[in-house]
N, C-alpha and C. Protein backbone atom coordinates (compact mmCIF):
# COMPACT_ATOMS: atom_id res chain seq x y z
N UNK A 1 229.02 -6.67 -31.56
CA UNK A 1 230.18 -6.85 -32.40
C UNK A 1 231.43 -6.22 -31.81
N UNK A 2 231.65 -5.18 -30.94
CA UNK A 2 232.16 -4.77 -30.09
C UNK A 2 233.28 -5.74 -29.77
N UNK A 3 232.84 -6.64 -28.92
CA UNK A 3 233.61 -7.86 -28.28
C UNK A 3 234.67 -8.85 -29.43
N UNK A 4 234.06 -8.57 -30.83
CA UNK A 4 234.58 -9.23 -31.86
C UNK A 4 235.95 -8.19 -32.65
N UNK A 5 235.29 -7.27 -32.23
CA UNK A 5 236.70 -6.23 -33.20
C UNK A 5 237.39 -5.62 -32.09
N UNK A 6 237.19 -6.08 -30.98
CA UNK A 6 238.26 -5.74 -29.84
C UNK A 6 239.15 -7.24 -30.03
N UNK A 7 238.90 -8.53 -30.12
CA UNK A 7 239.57 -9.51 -30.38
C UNK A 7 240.12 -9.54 -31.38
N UNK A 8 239.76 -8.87 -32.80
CA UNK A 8 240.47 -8.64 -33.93
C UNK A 8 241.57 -8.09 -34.17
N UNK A 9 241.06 -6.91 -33.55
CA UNK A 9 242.77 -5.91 -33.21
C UNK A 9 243.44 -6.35 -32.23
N UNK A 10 243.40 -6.91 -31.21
CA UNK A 10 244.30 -7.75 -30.55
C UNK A 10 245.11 -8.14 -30.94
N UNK A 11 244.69 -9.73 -32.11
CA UNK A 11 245.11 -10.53 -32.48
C UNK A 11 246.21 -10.10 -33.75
N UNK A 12 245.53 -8.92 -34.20
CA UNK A 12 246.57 -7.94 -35.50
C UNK A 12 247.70 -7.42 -34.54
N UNK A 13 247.23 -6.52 -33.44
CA UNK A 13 248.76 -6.19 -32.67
C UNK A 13 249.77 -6.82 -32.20
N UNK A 14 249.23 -8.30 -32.08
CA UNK A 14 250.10 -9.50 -31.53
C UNK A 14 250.96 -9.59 -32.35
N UNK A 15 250.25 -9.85 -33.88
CA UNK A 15 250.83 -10.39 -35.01
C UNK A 15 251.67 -9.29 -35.43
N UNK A 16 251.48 -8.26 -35.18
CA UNK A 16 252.30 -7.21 -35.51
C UNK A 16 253.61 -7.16 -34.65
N UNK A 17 253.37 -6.98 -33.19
CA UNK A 17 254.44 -7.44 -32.05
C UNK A 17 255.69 -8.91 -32.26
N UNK A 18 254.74 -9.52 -32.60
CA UNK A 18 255.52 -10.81 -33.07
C UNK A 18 256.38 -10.79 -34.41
N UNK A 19 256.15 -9.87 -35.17
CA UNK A 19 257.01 -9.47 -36.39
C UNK A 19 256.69 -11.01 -37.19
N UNK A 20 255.38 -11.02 -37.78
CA UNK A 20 255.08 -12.50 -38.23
C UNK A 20 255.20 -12.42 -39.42
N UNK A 21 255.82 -11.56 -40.13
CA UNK A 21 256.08 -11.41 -42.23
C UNK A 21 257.90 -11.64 -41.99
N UNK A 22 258.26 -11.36 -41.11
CA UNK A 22 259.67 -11.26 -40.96
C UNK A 22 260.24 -10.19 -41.37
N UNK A 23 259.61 -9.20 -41.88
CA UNK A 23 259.59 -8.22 -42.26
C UNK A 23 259.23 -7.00 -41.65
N UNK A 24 259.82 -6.10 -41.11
CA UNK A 24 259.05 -5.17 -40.05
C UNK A 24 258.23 -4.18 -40.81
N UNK A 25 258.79 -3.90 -41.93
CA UNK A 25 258.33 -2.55 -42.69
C UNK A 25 256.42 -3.27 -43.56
N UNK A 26 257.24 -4.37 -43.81
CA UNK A 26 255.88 -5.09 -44.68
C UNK A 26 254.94 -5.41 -43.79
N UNK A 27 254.95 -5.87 -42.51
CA UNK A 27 254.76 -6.43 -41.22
C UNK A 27 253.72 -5.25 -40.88
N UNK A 28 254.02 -3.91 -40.63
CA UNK A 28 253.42 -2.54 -40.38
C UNK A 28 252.45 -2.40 -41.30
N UNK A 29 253.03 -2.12 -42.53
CA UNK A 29 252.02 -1.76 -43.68
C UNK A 29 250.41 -3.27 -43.33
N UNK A 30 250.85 -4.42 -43.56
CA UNK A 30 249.90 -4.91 -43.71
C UNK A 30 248.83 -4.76 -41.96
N UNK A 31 249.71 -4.59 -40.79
CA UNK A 31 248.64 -4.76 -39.89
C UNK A 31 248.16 -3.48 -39.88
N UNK A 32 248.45 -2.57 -40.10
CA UNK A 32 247.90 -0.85 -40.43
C UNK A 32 246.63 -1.18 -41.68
N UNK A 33 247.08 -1.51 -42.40
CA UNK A 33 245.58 -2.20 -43.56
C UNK A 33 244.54 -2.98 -42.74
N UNK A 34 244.55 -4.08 -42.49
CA UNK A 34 244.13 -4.65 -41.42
C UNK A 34 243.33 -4.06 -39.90
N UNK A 35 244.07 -3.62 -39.45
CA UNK A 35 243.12 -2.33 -38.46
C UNK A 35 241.96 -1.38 -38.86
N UNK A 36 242.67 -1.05 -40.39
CA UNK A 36 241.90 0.27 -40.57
C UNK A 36 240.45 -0.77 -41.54
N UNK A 37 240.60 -1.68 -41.83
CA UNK A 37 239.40 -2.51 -41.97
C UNK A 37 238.72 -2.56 -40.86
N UNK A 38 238.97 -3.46 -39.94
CA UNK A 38 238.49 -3.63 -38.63
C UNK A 38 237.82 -2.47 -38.41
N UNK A 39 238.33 -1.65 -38.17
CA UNK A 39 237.59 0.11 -37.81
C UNK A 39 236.54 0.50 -39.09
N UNK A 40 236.47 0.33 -40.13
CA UNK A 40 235.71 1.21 -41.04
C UNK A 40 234.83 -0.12 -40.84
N UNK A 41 234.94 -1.37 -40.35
CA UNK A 41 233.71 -2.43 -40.00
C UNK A 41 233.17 -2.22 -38.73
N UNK A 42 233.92 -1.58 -37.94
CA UNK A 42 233.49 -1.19 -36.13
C UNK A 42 232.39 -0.08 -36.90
N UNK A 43 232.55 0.73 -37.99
CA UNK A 43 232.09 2.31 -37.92
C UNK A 43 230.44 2.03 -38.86
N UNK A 44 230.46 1.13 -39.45
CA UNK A 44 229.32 -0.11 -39.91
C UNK A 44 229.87 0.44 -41.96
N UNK A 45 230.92 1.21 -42.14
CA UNK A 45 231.41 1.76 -43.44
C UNK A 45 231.78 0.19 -44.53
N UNK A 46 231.78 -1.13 -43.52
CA UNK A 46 232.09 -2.26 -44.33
C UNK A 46 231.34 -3.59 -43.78
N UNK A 47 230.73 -4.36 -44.41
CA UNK A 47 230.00 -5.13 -44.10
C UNK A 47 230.73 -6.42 -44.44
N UNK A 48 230.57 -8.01 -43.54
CA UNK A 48 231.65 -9.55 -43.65
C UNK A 48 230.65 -9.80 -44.98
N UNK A 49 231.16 -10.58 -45.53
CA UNK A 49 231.09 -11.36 -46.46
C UNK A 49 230.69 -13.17 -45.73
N UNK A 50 229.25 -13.58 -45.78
CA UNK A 50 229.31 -15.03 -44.99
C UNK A 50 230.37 -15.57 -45.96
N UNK A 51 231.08 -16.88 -45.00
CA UNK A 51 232.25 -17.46 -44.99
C UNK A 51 231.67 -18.28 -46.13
N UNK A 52 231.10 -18.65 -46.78
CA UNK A 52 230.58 -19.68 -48.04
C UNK A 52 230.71 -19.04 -49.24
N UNK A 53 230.41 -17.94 -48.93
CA UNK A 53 230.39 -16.53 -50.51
C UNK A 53 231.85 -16.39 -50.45
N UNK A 54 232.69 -16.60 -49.95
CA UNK A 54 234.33 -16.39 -49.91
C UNK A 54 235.02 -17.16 -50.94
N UNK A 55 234.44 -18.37 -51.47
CA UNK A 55 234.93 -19.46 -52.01
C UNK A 55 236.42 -19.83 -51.36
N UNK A 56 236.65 -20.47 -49.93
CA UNK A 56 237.99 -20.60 -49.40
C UNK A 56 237.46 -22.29 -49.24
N UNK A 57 238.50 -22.59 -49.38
CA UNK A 57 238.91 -23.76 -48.89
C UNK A 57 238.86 -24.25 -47.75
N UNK A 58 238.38 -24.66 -47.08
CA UNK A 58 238.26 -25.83 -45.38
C UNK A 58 239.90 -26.06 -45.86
N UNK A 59 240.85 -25.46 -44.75
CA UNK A 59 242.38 -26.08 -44.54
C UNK A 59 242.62 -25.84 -42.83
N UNK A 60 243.47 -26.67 -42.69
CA UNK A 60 243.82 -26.50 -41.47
C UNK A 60 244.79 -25.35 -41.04
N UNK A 61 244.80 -24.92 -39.61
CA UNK A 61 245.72 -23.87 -39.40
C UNK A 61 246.21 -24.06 -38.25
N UNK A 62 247.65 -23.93 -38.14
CA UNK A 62 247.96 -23.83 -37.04
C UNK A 62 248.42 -22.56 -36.24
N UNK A 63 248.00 -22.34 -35.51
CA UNK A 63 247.76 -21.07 -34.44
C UNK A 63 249.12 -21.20 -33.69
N UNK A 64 250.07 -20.27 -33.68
CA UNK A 64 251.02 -20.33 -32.38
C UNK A 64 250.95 -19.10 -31.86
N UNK A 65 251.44 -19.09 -30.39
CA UNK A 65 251.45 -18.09 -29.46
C UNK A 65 252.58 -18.58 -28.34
N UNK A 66 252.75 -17.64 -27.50
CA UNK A 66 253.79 -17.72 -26.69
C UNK A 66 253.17 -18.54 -25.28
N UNK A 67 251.94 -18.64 -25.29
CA UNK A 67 251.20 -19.71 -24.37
C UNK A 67 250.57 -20.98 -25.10
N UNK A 68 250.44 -21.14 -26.55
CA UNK A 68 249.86 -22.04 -26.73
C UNK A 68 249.57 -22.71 -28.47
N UNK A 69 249.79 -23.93 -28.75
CA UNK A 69 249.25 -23.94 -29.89
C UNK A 69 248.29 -24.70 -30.38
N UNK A 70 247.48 -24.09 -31.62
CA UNK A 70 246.19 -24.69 -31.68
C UNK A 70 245.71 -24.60 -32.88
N UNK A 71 245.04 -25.96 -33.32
CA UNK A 71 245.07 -26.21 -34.65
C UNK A 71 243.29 -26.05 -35.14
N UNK A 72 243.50 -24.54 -35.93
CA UNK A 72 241.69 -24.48 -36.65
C UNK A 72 241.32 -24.67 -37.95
N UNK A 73 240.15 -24.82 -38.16
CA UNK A 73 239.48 -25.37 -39.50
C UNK A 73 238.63 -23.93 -39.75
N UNK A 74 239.13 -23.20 -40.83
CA UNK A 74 238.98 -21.97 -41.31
C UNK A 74 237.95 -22.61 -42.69
């Protein structure tokens, strides 16, 4: 799982770097929440929820980045 919450926080620092709320202050608070999940799930303190017990919706998403964009089914 290692390999998975090193890609997690990545993807939060990006989103954080990228200022993606438009908001810097709100922007912080939420990827600081976000991390410290990630970590108390690295530390085994929180366990995923399978994606079916979530009750979410199948929607599409579109992914942007400064190399690429890409459209997933969450």
């Amino acid at each position: 799982m290692s390999e998975l919450h090193q890609k997690a926080e990545d993807f939060v620092l990006c989103a954080m770097a990228d200022d993606t709320c438009g908001d810097s202050v709100e922007n912080h608070e939420i990827g600081v929440f976000v991390l410290s999940l990630i970590h108390s799930h690295k530390k085994g303190q929180l366990s995923a929820a399978p994606v079916d017990e979530l009750n979410i919706k199948t929607m599409p998403v579109v992914v942007l980045s400064r190399r690429a964009c890409q459209e997933l089914e969450l």
